[in-house]
PDB file of N, CA and C in Angstrom:
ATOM      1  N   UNK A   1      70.721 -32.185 -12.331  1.00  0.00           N
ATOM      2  CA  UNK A   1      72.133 -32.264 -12.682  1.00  0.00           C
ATOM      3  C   UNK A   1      72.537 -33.726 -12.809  1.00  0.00           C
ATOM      4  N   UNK A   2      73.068 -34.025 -14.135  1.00  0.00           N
ATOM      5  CA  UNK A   2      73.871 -35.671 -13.811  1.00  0.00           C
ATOM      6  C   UNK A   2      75.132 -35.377 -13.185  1.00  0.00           C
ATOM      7  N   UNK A   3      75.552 -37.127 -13.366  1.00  0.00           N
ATOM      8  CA  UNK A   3      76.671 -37.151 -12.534  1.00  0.00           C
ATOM      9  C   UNK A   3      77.202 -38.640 -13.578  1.00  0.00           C
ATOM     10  N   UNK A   4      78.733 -39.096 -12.819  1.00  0.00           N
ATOM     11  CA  UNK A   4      78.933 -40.219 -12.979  1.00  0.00           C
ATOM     12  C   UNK A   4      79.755 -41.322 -12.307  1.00  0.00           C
ATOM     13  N   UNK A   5      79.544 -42.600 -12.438  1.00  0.00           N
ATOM     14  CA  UNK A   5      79.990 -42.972 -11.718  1.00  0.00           C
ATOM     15  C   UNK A   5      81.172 -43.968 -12.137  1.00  0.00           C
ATOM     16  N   UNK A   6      82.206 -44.038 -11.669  1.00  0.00           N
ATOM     17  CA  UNK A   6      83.226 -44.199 -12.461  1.00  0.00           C
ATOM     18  C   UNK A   6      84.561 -45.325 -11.652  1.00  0.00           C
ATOM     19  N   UNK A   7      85.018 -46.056 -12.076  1.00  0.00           N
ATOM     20  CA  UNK A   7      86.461 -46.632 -11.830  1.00  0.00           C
ATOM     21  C   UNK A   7      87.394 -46.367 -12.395  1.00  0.00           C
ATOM     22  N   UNK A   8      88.007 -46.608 -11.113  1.00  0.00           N
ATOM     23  CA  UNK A   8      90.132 -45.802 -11.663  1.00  0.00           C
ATOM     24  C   UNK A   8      90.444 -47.290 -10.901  1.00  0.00           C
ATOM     25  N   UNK A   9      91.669 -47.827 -12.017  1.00  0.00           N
ATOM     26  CA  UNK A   9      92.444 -48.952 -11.466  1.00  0.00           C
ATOM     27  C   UNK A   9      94.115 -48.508 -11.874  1.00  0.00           C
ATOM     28  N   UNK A  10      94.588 -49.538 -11.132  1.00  0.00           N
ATOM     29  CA  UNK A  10      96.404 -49.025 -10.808  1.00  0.00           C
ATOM     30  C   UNK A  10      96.906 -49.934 -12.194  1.00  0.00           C
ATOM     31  N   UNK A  11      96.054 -51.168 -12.892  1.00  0.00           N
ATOM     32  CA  UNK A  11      96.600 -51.360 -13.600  1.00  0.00           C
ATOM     33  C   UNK A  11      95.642 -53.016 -14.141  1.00  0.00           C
ATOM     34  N   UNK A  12      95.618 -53.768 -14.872  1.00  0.00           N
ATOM     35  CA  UNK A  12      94.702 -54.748 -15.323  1.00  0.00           C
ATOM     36  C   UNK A  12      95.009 -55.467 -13.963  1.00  0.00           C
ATOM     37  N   UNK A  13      93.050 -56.265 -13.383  1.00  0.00           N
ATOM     38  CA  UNK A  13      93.625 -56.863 -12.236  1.00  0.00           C
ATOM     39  C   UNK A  13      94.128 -56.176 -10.848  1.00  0.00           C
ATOM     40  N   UNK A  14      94.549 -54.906 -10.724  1.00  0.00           N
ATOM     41  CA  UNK A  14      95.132 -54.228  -9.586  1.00  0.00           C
ATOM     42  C   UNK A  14      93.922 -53.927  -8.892  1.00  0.00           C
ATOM     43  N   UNK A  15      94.269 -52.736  -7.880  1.00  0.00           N
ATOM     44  CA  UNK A  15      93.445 -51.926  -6.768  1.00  0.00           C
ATOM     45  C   UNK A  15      92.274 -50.839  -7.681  1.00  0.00           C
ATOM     46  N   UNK A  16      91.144 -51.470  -7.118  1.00  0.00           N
ATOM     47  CA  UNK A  16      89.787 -50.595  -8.130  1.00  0.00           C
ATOM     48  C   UNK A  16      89.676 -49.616  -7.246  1.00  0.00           C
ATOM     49  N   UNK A  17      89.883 -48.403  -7.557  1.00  0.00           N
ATOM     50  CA  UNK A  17      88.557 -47.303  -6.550  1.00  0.00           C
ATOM     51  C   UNK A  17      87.509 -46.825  -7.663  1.00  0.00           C
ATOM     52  N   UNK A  18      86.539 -46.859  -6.849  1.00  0.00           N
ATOM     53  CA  UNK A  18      85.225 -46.131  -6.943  1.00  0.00           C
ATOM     54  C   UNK A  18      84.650 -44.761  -6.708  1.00  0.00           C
ATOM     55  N   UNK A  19      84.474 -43.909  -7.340  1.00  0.00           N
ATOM     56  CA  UNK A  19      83.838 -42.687  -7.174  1.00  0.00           C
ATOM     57  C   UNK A  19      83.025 -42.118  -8.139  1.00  0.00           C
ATOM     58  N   UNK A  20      82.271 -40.888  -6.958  1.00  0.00           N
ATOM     59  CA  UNK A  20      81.032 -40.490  -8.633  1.00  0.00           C
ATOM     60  C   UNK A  20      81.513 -38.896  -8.375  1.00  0.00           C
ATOM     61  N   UNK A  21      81.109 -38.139  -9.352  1.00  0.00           N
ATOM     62  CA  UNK A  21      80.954 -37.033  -9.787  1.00  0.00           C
ATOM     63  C   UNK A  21      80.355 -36.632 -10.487  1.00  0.00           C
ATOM     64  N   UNK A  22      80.077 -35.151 -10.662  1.00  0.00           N
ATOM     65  CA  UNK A  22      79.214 -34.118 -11.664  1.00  0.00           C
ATOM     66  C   UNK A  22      80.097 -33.886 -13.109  1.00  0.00           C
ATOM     67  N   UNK A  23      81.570 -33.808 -12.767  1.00  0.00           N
ATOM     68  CA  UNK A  23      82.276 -33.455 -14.012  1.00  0.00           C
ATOM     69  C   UNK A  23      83.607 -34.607 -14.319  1.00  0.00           C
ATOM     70  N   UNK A  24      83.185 -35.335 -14.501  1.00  0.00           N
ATOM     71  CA  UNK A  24      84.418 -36.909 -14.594  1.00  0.00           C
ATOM     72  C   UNK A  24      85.663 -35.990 -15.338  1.00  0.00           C
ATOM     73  N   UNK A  25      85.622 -35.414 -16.362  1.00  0.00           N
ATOM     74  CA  UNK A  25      87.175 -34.833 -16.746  1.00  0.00           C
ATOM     75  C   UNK A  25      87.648 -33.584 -15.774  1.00  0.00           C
ATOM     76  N   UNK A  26      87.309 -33.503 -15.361  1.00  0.00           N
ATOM     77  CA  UNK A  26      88.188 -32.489 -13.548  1.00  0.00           C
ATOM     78  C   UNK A  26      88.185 -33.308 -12.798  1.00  0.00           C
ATOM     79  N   UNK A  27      87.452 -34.539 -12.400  1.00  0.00           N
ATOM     80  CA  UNK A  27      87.678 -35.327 -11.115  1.00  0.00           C
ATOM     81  C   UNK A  27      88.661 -36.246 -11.671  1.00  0.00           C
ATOM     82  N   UNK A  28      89.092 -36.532 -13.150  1.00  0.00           N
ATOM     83  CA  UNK A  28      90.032 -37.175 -13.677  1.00  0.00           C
ATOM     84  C   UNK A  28      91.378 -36.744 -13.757  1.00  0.00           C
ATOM     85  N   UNK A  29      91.097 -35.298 -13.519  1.00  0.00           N
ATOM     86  CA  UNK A  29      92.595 -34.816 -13.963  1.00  0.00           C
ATOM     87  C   UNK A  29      92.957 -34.511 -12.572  1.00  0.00           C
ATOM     88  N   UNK A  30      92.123 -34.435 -11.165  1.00  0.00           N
ATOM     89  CA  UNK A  30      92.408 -34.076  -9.610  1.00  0.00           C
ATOM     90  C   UNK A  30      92.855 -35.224  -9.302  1.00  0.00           C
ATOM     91  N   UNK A  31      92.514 -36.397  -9.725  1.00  0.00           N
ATOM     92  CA  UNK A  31      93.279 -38.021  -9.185  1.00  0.00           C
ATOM     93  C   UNK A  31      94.998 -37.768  -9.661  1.00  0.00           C
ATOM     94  N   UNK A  32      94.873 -37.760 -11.203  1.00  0.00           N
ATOM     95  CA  UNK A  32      96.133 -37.788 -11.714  1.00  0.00           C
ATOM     96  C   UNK A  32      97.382 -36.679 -11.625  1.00  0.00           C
ATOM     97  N   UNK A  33      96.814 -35.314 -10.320  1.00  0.00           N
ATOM     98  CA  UNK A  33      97.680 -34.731  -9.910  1.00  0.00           C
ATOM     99  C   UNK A  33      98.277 -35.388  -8.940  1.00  0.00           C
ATOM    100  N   UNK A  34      97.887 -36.550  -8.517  1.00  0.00           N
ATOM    101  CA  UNK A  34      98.058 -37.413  -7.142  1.00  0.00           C
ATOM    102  C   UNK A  34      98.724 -37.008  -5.715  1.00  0.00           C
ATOM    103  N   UNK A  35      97.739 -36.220  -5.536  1.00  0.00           N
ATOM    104  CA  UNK A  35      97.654 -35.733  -4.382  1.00  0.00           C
ATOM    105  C   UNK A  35      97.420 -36.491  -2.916  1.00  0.00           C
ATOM    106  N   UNK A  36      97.408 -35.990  -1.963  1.00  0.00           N
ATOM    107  CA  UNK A  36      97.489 -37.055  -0.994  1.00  0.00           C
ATOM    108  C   UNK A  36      95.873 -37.843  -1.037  1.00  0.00           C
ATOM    109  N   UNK A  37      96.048 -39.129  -0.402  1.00  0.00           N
ATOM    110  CA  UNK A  37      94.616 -39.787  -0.847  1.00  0.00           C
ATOM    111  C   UNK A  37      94.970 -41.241  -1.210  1.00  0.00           C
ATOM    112  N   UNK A  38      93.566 -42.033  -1.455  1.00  0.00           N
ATOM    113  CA  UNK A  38      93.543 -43.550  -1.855  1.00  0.00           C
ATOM    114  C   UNK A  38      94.262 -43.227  -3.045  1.00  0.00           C
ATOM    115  N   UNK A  39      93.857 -42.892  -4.272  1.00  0.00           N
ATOM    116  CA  UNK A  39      94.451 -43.077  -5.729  1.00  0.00           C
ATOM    117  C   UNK A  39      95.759 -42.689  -5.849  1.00  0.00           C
ATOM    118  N   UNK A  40      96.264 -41.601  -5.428  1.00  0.00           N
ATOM    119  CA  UNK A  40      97.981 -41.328  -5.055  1.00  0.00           C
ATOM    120  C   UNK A  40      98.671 -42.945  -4.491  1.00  0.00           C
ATOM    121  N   UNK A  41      98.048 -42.929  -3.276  1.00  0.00           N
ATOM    122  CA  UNK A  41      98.843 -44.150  -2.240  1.00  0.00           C
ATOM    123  C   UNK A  41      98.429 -45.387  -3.096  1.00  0.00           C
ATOM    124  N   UNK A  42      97.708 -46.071  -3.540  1.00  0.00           N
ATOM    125  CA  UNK A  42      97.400 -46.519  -4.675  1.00  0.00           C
ATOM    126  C   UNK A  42      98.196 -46.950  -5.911  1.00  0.00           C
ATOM    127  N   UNK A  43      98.605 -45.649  -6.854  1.00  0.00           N
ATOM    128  CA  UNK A  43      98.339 -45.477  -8.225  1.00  0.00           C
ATOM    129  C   UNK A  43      97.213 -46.214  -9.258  1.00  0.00           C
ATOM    130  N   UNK A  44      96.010 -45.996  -8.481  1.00  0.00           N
ATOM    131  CA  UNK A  44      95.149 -45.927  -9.119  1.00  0.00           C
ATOM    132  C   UNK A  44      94.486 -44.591  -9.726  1.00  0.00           C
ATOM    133  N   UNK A  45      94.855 -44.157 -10.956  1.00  0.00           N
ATOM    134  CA  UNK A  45      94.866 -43.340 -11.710  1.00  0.00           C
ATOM    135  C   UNK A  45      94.210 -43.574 -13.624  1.00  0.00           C
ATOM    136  N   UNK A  46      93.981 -44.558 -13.586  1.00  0.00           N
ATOM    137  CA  UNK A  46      93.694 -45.484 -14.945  1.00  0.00           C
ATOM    138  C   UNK A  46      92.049 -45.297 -15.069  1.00  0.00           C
ATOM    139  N   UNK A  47      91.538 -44.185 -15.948  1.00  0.00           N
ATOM    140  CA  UNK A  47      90.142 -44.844 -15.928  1.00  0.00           C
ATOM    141  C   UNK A  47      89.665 -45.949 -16.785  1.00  0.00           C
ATOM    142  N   UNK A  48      88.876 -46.891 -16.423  1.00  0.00           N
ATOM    143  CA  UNK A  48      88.697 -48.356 -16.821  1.00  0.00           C
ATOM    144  C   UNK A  48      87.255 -48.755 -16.780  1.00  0.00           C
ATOM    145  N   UNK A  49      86.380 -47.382 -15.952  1.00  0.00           N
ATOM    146  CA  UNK A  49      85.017 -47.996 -16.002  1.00  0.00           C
ATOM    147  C   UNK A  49      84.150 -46.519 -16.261  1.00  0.00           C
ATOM    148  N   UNK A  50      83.463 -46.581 -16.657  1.00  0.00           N
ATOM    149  CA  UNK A  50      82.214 -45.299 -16.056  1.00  0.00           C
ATOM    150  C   UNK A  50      80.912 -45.452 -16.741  1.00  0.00           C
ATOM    151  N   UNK A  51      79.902 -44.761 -15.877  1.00  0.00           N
ATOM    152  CA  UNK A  51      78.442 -45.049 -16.626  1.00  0.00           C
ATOM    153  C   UNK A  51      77.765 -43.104 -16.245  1.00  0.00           C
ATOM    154  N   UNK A  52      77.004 -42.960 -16.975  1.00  0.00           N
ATOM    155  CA  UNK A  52      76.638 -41.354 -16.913  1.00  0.00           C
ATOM    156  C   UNK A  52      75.280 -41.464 -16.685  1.00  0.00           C
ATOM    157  N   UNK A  53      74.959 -40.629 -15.651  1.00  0.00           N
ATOM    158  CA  UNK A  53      73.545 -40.846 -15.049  1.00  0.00           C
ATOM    159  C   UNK A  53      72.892 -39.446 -15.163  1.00  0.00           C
ATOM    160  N   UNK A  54      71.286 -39.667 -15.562  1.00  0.00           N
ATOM    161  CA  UNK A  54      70.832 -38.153 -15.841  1.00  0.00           C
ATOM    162  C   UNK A  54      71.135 -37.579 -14.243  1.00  0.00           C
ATOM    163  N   UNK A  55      70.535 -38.232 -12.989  1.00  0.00           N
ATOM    164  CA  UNK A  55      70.281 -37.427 -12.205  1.00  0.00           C
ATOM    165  C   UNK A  55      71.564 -37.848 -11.160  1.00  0.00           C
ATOM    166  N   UNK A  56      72.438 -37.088 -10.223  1.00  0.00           N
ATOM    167  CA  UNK A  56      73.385 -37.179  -9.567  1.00  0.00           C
ATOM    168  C   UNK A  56      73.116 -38.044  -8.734  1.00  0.00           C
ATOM    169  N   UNK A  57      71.766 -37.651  -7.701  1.00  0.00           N
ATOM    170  CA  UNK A  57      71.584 -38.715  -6.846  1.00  0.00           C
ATOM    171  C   UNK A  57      71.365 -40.587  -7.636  1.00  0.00           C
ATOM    172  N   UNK A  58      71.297 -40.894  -9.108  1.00  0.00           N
ATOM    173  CA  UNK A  58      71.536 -42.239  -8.884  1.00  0.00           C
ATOM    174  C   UNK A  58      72.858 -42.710  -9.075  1.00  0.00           C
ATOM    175  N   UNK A  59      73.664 -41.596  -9.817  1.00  0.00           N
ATOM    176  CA  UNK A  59      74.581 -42.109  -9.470  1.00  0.00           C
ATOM    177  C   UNK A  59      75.662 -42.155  -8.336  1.00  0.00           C
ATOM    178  N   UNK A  60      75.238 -41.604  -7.544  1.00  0.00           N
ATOM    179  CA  UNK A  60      75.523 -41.548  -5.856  1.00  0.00           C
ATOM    180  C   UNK A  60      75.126 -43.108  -5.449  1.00  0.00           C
ATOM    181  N   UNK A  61      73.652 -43.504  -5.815  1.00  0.00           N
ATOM    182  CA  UNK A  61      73.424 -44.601  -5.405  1.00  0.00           C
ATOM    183  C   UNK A  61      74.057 -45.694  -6.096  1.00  0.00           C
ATOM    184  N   UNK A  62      74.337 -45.737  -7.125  1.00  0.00           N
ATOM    185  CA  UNK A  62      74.991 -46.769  -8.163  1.00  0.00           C
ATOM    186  C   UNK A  62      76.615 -46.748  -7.399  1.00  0.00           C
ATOM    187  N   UNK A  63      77.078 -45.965  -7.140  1.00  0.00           N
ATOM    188  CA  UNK A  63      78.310 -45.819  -6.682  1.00  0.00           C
ATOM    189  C   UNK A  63      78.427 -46.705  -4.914  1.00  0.00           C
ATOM    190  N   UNK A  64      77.308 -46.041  -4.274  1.00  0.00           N
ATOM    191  CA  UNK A  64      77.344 -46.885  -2.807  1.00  0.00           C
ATOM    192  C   UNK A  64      76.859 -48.709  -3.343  1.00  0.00           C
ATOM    193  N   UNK A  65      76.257 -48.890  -4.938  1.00  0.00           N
ATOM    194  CA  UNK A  65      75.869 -50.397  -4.554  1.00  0.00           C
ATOM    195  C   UNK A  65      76.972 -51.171  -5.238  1.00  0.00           C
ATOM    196  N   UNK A  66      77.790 -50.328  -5.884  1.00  0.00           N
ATOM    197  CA  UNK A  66      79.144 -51.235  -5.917  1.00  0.00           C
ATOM    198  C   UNK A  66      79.968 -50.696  -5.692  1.00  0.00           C
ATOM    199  N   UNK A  67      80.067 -50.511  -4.398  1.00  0.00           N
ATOM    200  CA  UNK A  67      80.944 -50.825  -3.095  1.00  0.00           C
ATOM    201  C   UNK A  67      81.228 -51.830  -2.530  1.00  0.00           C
ATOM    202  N   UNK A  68      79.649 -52.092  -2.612  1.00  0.00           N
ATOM    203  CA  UNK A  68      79.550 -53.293  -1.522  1.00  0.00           C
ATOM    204  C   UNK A  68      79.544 -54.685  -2.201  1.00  0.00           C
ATOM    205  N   UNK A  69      79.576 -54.593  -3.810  1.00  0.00           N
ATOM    206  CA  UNK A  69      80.037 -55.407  -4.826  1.00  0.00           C
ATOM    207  C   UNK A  69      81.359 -56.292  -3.807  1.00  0.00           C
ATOM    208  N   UNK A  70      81.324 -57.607  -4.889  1.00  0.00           N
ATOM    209  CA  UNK A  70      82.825 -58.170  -4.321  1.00  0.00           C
ATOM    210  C   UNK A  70      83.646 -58.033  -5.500  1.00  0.00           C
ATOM    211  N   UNK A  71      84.610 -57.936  -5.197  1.00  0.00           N
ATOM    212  CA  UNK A  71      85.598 -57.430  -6.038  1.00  0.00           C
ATOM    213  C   UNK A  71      85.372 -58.477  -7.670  1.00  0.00           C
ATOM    214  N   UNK A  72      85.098 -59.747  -7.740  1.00  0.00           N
ATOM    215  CA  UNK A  72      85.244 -60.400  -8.453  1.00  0.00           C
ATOM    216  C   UNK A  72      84.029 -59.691  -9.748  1.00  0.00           C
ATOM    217  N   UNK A  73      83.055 -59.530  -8.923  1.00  0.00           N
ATOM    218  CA  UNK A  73      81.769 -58.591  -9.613  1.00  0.00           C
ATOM    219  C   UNK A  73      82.171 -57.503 -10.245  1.00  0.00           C
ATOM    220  N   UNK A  74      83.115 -56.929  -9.643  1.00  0.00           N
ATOM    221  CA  UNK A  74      83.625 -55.184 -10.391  1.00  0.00           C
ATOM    222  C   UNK A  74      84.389 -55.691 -11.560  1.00  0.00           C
ATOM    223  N   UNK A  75      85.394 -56.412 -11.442  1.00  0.00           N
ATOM    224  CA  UNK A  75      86.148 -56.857 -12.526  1.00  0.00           C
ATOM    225  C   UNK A  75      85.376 -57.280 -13.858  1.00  0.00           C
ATOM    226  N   UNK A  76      84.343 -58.149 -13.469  1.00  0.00           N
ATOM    227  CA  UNK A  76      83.777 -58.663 -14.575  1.00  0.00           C
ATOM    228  C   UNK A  76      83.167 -57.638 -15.225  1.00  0.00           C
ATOM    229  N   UNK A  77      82.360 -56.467 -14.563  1.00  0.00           N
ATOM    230  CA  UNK A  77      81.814 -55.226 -15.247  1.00  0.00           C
ATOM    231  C   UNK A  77      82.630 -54.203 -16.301  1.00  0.00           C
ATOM    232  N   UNK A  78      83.802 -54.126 -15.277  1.00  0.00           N
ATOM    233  CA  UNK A  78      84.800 -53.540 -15.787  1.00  0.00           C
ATOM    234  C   UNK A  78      85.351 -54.002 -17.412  1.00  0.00           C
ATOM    235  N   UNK A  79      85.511 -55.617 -17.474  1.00  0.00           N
ATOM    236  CA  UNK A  79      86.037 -56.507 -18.574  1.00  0.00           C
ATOM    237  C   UNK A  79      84.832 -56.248 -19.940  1.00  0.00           C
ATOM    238  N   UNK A  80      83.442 -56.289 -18.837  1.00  0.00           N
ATOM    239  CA  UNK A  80      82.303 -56.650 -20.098  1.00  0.00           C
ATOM    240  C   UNK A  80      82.805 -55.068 -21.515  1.00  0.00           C
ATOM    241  N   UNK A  81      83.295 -53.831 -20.611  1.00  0.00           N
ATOM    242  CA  UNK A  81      83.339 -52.912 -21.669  1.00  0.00           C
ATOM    243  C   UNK A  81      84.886 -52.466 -21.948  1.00  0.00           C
ATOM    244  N   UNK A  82      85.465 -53.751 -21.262  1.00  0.00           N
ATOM    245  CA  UNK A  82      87.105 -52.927 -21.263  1.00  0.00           C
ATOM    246  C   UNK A  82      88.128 -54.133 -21.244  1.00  0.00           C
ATOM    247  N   UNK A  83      88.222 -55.190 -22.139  1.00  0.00           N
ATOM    248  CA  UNK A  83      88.453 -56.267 -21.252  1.00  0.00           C
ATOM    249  C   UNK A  83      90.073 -56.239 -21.187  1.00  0.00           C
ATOM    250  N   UNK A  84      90.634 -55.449 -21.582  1.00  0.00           N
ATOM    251  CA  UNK A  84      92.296 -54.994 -21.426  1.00  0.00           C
ATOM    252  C   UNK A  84      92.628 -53.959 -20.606  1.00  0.00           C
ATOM    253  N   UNK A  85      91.701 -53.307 -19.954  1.00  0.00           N
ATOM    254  CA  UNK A  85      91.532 -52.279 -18.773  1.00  0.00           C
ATOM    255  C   UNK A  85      92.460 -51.153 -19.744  1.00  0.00           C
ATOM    256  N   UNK A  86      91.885 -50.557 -20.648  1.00  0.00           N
ATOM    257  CA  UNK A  86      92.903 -49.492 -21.628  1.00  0.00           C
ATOM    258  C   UNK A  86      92.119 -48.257 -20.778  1.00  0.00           C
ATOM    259  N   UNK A  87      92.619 -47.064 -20.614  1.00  0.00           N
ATOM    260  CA  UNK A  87      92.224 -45.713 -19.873  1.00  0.00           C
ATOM    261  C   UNK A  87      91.506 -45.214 -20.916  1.00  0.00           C
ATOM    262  N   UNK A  88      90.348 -45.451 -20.656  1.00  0.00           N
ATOM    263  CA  UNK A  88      89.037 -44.536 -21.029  1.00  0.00           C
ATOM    264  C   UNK A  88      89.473 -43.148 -21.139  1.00  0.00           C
ATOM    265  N   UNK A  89      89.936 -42.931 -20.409  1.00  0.00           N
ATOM    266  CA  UNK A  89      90.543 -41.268 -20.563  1.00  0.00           C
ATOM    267  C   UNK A  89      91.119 -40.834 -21.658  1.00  0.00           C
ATOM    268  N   UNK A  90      92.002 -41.152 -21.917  1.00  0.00           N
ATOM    269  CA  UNK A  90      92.796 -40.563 -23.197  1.00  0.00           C
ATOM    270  C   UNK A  90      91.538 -41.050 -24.302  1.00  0.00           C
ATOM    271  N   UNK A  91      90.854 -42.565 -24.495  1.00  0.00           N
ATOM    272  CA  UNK A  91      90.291 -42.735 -25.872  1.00  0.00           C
ATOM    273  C   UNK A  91      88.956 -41.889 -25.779  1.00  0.00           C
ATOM    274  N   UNK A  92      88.189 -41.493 -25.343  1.00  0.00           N
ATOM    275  CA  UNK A  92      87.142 -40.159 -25.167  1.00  0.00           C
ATOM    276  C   UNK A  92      87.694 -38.723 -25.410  1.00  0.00           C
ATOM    277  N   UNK A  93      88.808 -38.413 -25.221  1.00  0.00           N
ATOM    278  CA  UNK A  93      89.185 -37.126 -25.812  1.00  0.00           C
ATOM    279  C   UNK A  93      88.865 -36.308 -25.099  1.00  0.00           C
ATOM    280  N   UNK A  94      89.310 -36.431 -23.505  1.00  0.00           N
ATOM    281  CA  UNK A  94      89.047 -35.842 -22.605  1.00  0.00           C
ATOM    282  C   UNK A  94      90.530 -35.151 -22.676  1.00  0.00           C
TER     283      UNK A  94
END
């Protein structure tokens, strides 16, 4: 089973969270009910990053190794494919 691993930001520059999943458009649309949680308390709701992995467990692991990223590192990843942080979401046609 893949998975993916993905960033939601509150806005260009703001609060990044990190998470992976099996189905990114249901784990996209469960953030943006903003329910209680980091991305609610947050409004980090913006997707701005993601990469799609055949097998779940790497992107489990891709997800725990930027974590431990410093923030300055996520940004720049984020910029290399997004550099206006526009929501991936709506332009995929999810």
């Amino acid at each position: 089973m893949g998975g993916y691993v993905y960033m939601l930001a509150s806005k260009k520059g703001g609060t990044i969270y990190i998470g992976v999943t099996g189905d990114l458009s249901r784990r996209i649309h469960e953030h943006r009910q903003r329910e209680a949680g980091f991305t609610a308390r947050y409004g980090a709701i913006r997707l701005v990053w993601y990469e799609n992995h055949d097998d779940i467990r790497d992107a489990i692991q891709r997800e725990k190794s930027l974590k431990r990223w410093r923030r300055q590192w996520k940004i720049d990843l984020i910029e290399s494919i997004n550099p206006e942080w526009n929501d991936l979401y709506r332009g995929i046609g999810w």
